[in-house]
N, C-alpha and C. Protein backbone atom coordinates (compact mmCIF):
# COMPACT_ATOMS: atom_id res chain seq x y z
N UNK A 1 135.78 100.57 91.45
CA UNK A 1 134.73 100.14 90.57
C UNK A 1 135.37 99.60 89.29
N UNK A 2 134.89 98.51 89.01
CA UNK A 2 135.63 97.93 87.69
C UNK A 2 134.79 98.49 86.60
N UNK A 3 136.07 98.11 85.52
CA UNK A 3 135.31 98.73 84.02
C UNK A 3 134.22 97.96 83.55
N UNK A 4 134.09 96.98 84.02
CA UNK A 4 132.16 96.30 83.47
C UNK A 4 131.46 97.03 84.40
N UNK A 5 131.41 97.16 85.51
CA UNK A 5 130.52 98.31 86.29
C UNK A 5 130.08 99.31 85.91
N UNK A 6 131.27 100.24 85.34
CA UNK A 6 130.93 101.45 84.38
C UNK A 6 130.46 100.88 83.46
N UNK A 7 130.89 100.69 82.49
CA UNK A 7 130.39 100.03 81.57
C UNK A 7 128.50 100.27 81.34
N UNK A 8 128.38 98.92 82.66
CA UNK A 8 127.06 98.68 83.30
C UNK A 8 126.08 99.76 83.40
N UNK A 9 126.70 101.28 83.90
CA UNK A 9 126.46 101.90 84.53
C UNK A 9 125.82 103.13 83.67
N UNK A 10 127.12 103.05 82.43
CA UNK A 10 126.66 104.18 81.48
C UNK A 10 125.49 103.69 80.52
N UNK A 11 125.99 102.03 79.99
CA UNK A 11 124.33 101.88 79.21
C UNK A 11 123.15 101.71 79.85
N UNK A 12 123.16 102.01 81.09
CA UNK A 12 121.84 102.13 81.89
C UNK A 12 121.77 103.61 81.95
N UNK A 13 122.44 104.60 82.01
CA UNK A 13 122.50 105.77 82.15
C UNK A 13 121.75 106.41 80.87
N UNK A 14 122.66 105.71 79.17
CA UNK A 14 121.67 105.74 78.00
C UNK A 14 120.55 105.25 78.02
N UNK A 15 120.14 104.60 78.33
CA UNK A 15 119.05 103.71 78.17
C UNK A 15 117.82 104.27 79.01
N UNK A 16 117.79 104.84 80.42
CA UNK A 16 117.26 105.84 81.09
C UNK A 16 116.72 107.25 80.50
N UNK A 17 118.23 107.91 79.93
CA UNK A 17 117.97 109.55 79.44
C UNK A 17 117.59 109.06 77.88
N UNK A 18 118.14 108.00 77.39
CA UNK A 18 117.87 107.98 75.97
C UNK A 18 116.07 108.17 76.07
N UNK A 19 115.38 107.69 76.40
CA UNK A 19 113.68 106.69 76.52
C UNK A 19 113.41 108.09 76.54
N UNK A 20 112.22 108.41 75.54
CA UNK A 20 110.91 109.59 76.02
C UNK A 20 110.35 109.75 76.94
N UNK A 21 110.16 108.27 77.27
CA UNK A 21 109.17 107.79 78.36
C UNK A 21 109.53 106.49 78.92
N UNK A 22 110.39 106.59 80.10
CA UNK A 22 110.62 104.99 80.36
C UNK A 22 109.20 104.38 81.10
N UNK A 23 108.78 103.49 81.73
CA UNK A 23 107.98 103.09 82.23
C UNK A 23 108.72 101.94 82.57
N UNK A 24 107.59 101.21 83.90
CA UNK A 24 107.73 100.39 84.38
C UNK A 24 106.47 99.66 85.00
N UNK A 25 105.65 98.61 84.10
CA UNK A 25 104.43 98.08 84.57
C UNK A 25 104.70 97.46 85.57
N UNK A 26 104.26 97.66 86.82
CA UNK A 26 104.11 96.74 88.05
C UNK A 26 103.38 96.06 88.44
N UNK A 27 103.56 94.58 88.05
CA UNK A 27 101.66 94.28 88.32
C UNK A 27 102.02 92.81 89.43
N UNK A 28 101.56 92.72 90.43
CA UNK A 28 101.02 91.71 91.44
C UNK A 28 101.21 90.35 90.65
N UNK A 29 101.45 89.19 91.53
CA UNK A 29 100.61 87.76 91.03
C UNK A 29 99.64 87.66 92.00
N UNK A 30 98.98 88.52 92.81
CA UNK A 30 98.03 88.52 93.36
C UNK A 30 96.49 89.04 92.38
N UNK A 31 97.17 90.25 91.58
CA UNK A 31 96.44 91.50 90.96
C UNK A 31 96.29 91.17 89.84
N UNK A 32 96.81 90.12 88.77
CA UNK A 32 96.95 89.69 88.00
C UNK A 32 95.92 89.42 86.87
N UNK A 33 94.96 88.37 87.91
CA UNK A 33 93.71 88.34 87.77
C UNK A 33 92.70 89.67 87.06
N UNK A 34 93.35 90.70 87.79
CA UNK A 34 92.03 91.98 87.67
C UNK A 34 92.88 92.54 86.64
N UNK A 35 93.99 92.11 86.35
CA UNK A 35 94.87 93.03 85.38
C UNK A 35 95.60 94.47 86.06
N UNK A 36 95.73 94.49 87.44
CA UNK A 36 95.95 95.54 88.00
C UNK A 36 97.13 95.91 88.16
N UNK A 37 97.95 96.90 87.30
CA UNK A 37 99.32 97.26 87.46
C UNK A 37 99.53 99.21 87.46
N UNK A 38 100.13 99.57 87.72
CA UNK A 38 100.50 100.83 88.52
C UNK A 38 102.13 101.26 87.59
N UNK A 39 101.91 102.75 86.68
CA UNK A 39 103.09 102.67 85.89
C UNK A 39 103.97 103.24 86.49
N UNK A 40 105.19 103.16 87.02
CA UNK A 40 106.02 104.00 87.54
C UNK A 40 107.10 104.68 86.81
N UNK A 41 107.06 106.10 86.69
CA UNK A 41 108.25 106.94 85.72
C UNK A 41 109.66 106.62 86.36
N UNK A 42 110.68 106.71 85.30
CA UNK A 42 111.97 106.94 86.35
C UNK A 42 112.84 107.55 85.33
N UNK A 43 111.81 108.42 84.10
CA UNK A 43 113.08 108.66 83.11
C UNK A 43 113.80 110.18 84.02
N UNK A 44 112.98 110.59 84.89
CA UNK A 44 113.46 111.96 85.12
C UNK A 44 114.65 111.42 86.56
N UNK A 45 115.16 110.74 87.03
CA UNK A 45 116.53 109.94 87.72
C UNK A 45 117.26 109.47 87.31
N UNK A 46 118.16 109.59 87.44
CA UNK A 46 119.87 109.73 87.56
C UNK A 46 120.04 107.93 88.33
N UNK A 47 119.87 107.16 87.84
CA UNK A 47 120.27 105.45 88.35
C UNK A 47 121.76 105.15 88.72
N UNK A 48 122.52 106.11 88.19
CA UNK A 48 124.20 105.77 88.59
C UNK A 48 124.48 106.66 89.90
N UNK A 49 123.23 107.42 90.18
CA UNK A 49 123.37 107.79 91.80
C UNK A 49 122.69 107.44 93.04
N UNK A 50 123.07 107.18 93.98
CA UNK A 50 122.26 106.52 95.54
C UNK A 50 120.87 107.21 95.54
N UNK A 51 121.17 109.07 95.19
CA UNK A 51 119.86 109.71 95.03
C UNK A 51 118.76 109.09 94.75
N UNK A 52 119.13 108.75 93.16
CA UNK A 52 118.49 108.76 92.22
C UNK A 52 117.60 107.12 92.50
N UNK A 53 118.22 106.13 92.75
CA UNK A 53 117.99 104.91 92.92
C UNK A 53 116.93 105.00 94.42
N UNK A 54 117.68 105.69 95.28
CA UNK A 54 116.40 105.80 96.27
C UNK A 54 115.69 106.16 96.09
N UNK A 55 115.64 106.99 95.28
CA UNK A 55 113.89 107.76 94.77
C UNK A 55 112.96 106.42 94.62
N UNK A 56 113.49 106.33 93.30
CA UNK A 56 112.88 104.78 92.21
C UNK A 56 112.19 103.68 93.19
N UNK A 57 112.84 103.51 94.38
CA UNK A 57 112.56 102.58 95.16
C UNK A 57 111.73 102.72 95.79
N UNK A 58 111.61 104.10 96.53
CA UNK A 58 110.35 104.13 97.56
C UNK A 58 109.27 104.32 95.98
N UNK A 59 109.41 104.75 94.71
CA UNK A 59 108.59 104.98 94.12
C UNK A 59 107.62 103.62 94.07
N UNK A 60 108.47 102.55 93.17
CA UNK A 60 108.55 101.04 93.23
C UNK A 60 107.20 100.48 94.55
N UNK A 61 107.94 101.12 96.07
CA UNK A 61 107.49 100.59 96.80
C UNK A 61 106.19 101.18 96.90
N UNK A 62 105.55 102.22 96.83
CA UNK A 62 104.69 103.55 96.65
C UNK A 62 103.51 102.03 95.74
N UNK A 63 104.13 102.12 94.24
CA UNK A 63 102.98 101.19 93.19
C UNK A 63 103.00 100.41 93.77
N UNK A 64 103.35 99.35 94.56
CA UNK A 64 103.26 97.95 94.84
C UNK A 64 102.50 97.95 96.03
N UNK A 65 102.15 99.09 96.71
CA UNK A 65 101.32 99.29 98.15
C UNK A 65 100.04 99.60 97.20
N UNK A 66 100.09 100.08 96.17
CA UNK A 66 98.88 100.81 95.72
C UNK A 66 98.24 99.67 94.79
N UNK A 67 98.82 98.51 94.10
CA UNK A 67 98.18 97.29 93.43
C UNK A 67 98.31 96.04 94.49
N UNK A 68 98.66 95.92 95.94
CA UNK A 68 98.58 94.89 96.50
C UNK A 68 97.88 95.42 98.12
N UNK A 69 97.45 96.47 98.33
CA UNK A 69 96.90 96.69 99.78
C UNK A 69 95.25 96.73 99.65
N UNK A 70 95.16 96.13 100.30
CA UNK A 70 93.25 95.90 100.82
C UNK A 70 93.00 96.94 101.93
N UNK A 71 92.40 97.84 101.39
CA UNK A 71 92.03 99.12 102.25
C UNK A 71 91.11 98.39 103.54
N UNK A 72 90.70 98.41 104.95
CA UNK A 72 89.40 98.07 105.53
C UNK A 72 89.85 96.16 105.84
N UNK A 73 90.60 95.87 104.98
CA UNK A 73 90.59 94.07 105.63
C UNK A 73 91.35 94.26 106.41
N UNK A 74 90.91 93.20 108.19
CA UNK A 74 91.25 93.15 109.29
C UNK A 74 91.43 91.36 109.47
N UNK A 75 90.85 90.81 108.01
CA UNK A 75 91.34 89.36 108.21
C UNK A 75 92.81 88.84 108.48
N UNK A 76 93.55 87.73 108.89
CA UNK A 76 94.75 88.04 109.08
C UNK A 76 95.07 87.25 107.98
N UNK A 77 94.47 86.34 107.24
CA UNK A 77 95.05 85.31 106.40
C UNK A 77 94.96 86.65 104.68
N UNK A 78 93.76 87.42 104.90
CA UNK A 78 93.64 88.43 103.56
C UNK A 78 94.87 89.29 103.64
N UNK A 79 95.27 90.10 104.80
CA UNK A 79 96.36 90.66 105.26
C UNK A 79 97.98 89.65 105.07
N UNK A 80 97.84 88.83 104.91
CA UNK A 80 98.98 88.18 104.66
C UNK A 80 99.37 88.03 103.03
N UNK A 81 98.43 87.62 102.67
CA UNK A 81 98.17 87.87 101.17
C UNK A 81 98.47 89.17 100.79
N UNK A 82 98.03 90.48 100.76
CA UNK A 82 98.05 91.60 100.44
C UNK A 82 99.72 91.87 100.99
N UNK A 83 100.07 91.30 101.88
CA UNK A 83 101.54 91.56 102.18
C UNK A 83 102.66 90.89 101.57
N UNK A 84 102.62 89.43 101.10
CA UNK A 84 103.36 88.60 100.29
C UNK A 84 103.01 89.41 98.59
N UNK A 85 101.62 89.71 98.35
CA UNK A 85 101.68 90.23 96.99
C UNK A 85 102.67 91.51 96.88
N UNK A 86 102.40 92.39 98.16
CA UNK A 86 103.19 93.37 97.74
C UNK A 86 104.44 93.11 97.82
N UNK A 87 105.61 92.65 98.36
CA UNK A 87 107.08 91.98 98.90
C UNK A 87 107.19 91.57 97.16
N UNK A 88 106.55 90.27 96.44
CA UNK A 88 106.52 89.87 95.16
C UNK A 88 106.56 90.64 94.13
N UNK A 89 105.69 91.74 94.56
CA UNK A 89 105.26 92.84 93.24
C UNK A 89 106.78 94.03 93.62
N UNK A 90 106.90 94.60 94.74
CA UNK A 90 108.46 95.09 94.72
C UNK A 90 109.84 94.20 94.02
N UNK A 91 109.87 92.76 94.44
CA UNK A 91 110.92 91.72 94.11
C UNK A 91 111.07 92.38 92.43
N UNK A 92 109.76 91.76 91.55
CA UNK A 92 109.55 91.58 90.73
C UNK A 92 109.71 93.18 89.85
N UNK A 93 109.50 94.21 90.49
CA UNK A 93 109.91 95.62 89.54
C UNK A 93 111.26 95.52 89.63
N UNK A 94 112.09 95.45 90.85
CA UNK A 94 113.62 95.80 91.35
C UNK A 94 114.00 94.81 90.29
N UNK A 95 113.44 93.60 89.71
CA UNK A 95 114.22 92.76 88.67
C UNK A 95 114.49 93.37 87.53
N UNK A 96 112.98 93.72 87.16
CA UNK A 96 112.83 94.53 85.74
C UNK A 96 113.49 95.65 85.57
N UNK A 97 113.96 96.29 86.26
CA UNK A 97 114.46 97.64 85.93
C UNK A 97 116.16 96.73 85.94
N UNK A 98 116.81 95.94 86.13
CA UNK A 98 118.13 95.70 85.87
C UNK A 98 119.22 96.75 86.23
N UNK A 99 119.08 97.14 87.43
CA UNK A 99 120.46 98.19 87.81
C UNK A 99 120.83 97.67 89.10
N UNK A 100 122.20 97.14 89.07
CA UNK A 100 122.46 96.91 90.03
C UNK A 100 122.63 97.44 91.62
N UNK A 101 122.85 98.88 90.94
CA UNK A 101 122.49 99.90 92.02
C UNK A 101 120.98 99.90 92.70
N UNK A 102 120.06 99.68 92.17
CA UNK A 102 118.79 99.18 92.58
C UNK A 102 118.49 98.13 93.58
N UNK A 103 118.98 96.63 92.66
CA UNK A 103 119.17 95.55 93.04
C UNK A 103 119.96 95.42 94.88
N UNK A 104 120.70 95.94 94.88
CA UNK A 104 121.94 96.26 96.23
C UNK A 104 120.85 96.70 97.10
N UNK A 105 120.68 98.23 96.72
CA UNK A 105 119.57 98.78 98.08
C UNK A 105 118.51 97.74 98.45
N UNK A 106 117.86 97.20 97.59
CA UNK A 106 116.81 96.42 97.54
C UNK A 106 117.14 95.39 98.86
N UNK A 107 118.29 94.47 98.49
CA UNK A 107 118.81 93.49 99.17
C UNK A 107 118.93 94.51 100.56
N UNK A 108 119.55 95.34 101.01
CA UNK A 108 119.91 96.00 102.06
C UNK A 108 119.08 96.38 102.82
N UNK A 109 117.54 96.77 101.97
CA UNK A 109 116.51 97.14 103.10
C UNK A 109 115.43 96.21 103.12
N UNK A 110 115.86 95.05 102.22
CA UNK A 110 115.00 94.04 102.68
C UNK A 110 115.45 92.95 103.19
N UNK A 111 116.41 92.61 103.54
CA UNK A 111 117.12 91.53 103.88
C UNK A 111 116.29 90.23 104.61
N UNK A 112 115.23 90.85 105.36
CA UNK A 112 114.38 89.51 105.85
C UNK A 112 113.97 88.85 104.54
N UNK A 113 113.36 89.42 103.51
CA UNK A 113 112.58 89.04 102.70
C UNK A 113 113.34 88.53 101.45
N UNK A 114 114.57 88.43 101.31
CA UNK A 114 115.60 88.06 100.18
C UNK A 114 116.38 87.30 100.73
N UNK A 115 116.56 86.34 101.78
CA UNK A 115 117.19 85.66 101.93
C UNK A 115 116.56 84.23 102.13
């Protein structure tokens, strides 16, 4: 691991434990419209560990099912929509939070959808 990595690693580490309250608004360009975003915590994880970053992610993925899924639609074109919003609304948190450790898993378990 190079020294900008650490580096990388510890002012994300401050920047995490430093915050009272980190947050993370997640909001759709589908949901947008209604103003609909979903806050996700992550001050209580550890980001310089696989743990910790997997948590965040299924968390991530958790809000983005919960501001982009249409409970009851069996349309396939509404269902496609509700599925591109959510893929966008995950893309779009994994940006905002800036950890590369994030960023990596992200790419790894989405690979259809990032390339």
């Amino acid at each position: 691991m190079s020294c900008r990595t650490l580096s990388s690693i510890r002012r994300l580490c401050v920047l995490s434990f430093g915050a009272a309250v980190a947050t993370l608004s997640l909001a759709a360009a589908q949901a947008a419209d209604s103003g609909a975003s979903v806050r996700v915590r992550y001050d209580d994880l550890n980001l310089a560990s696989d743990a910790g970053v997997r948590v965040l992610l299924r968390r991530l993925s958790g809000a983005a099912h919960r501001v982009c899924d249409q409970p009851g639609v069996r349309e396939l074109n509404r269902l496609s929509v509700a599925d591109a919003c959510y893929h966008q609304a995950l893309a779009n948190a994994v940006v905002a939070v800036r950890s590369e450790r994030l960023s990596a898993l992200y790419v790894a378990t989405h690979r259809d959808r990032t390339s």
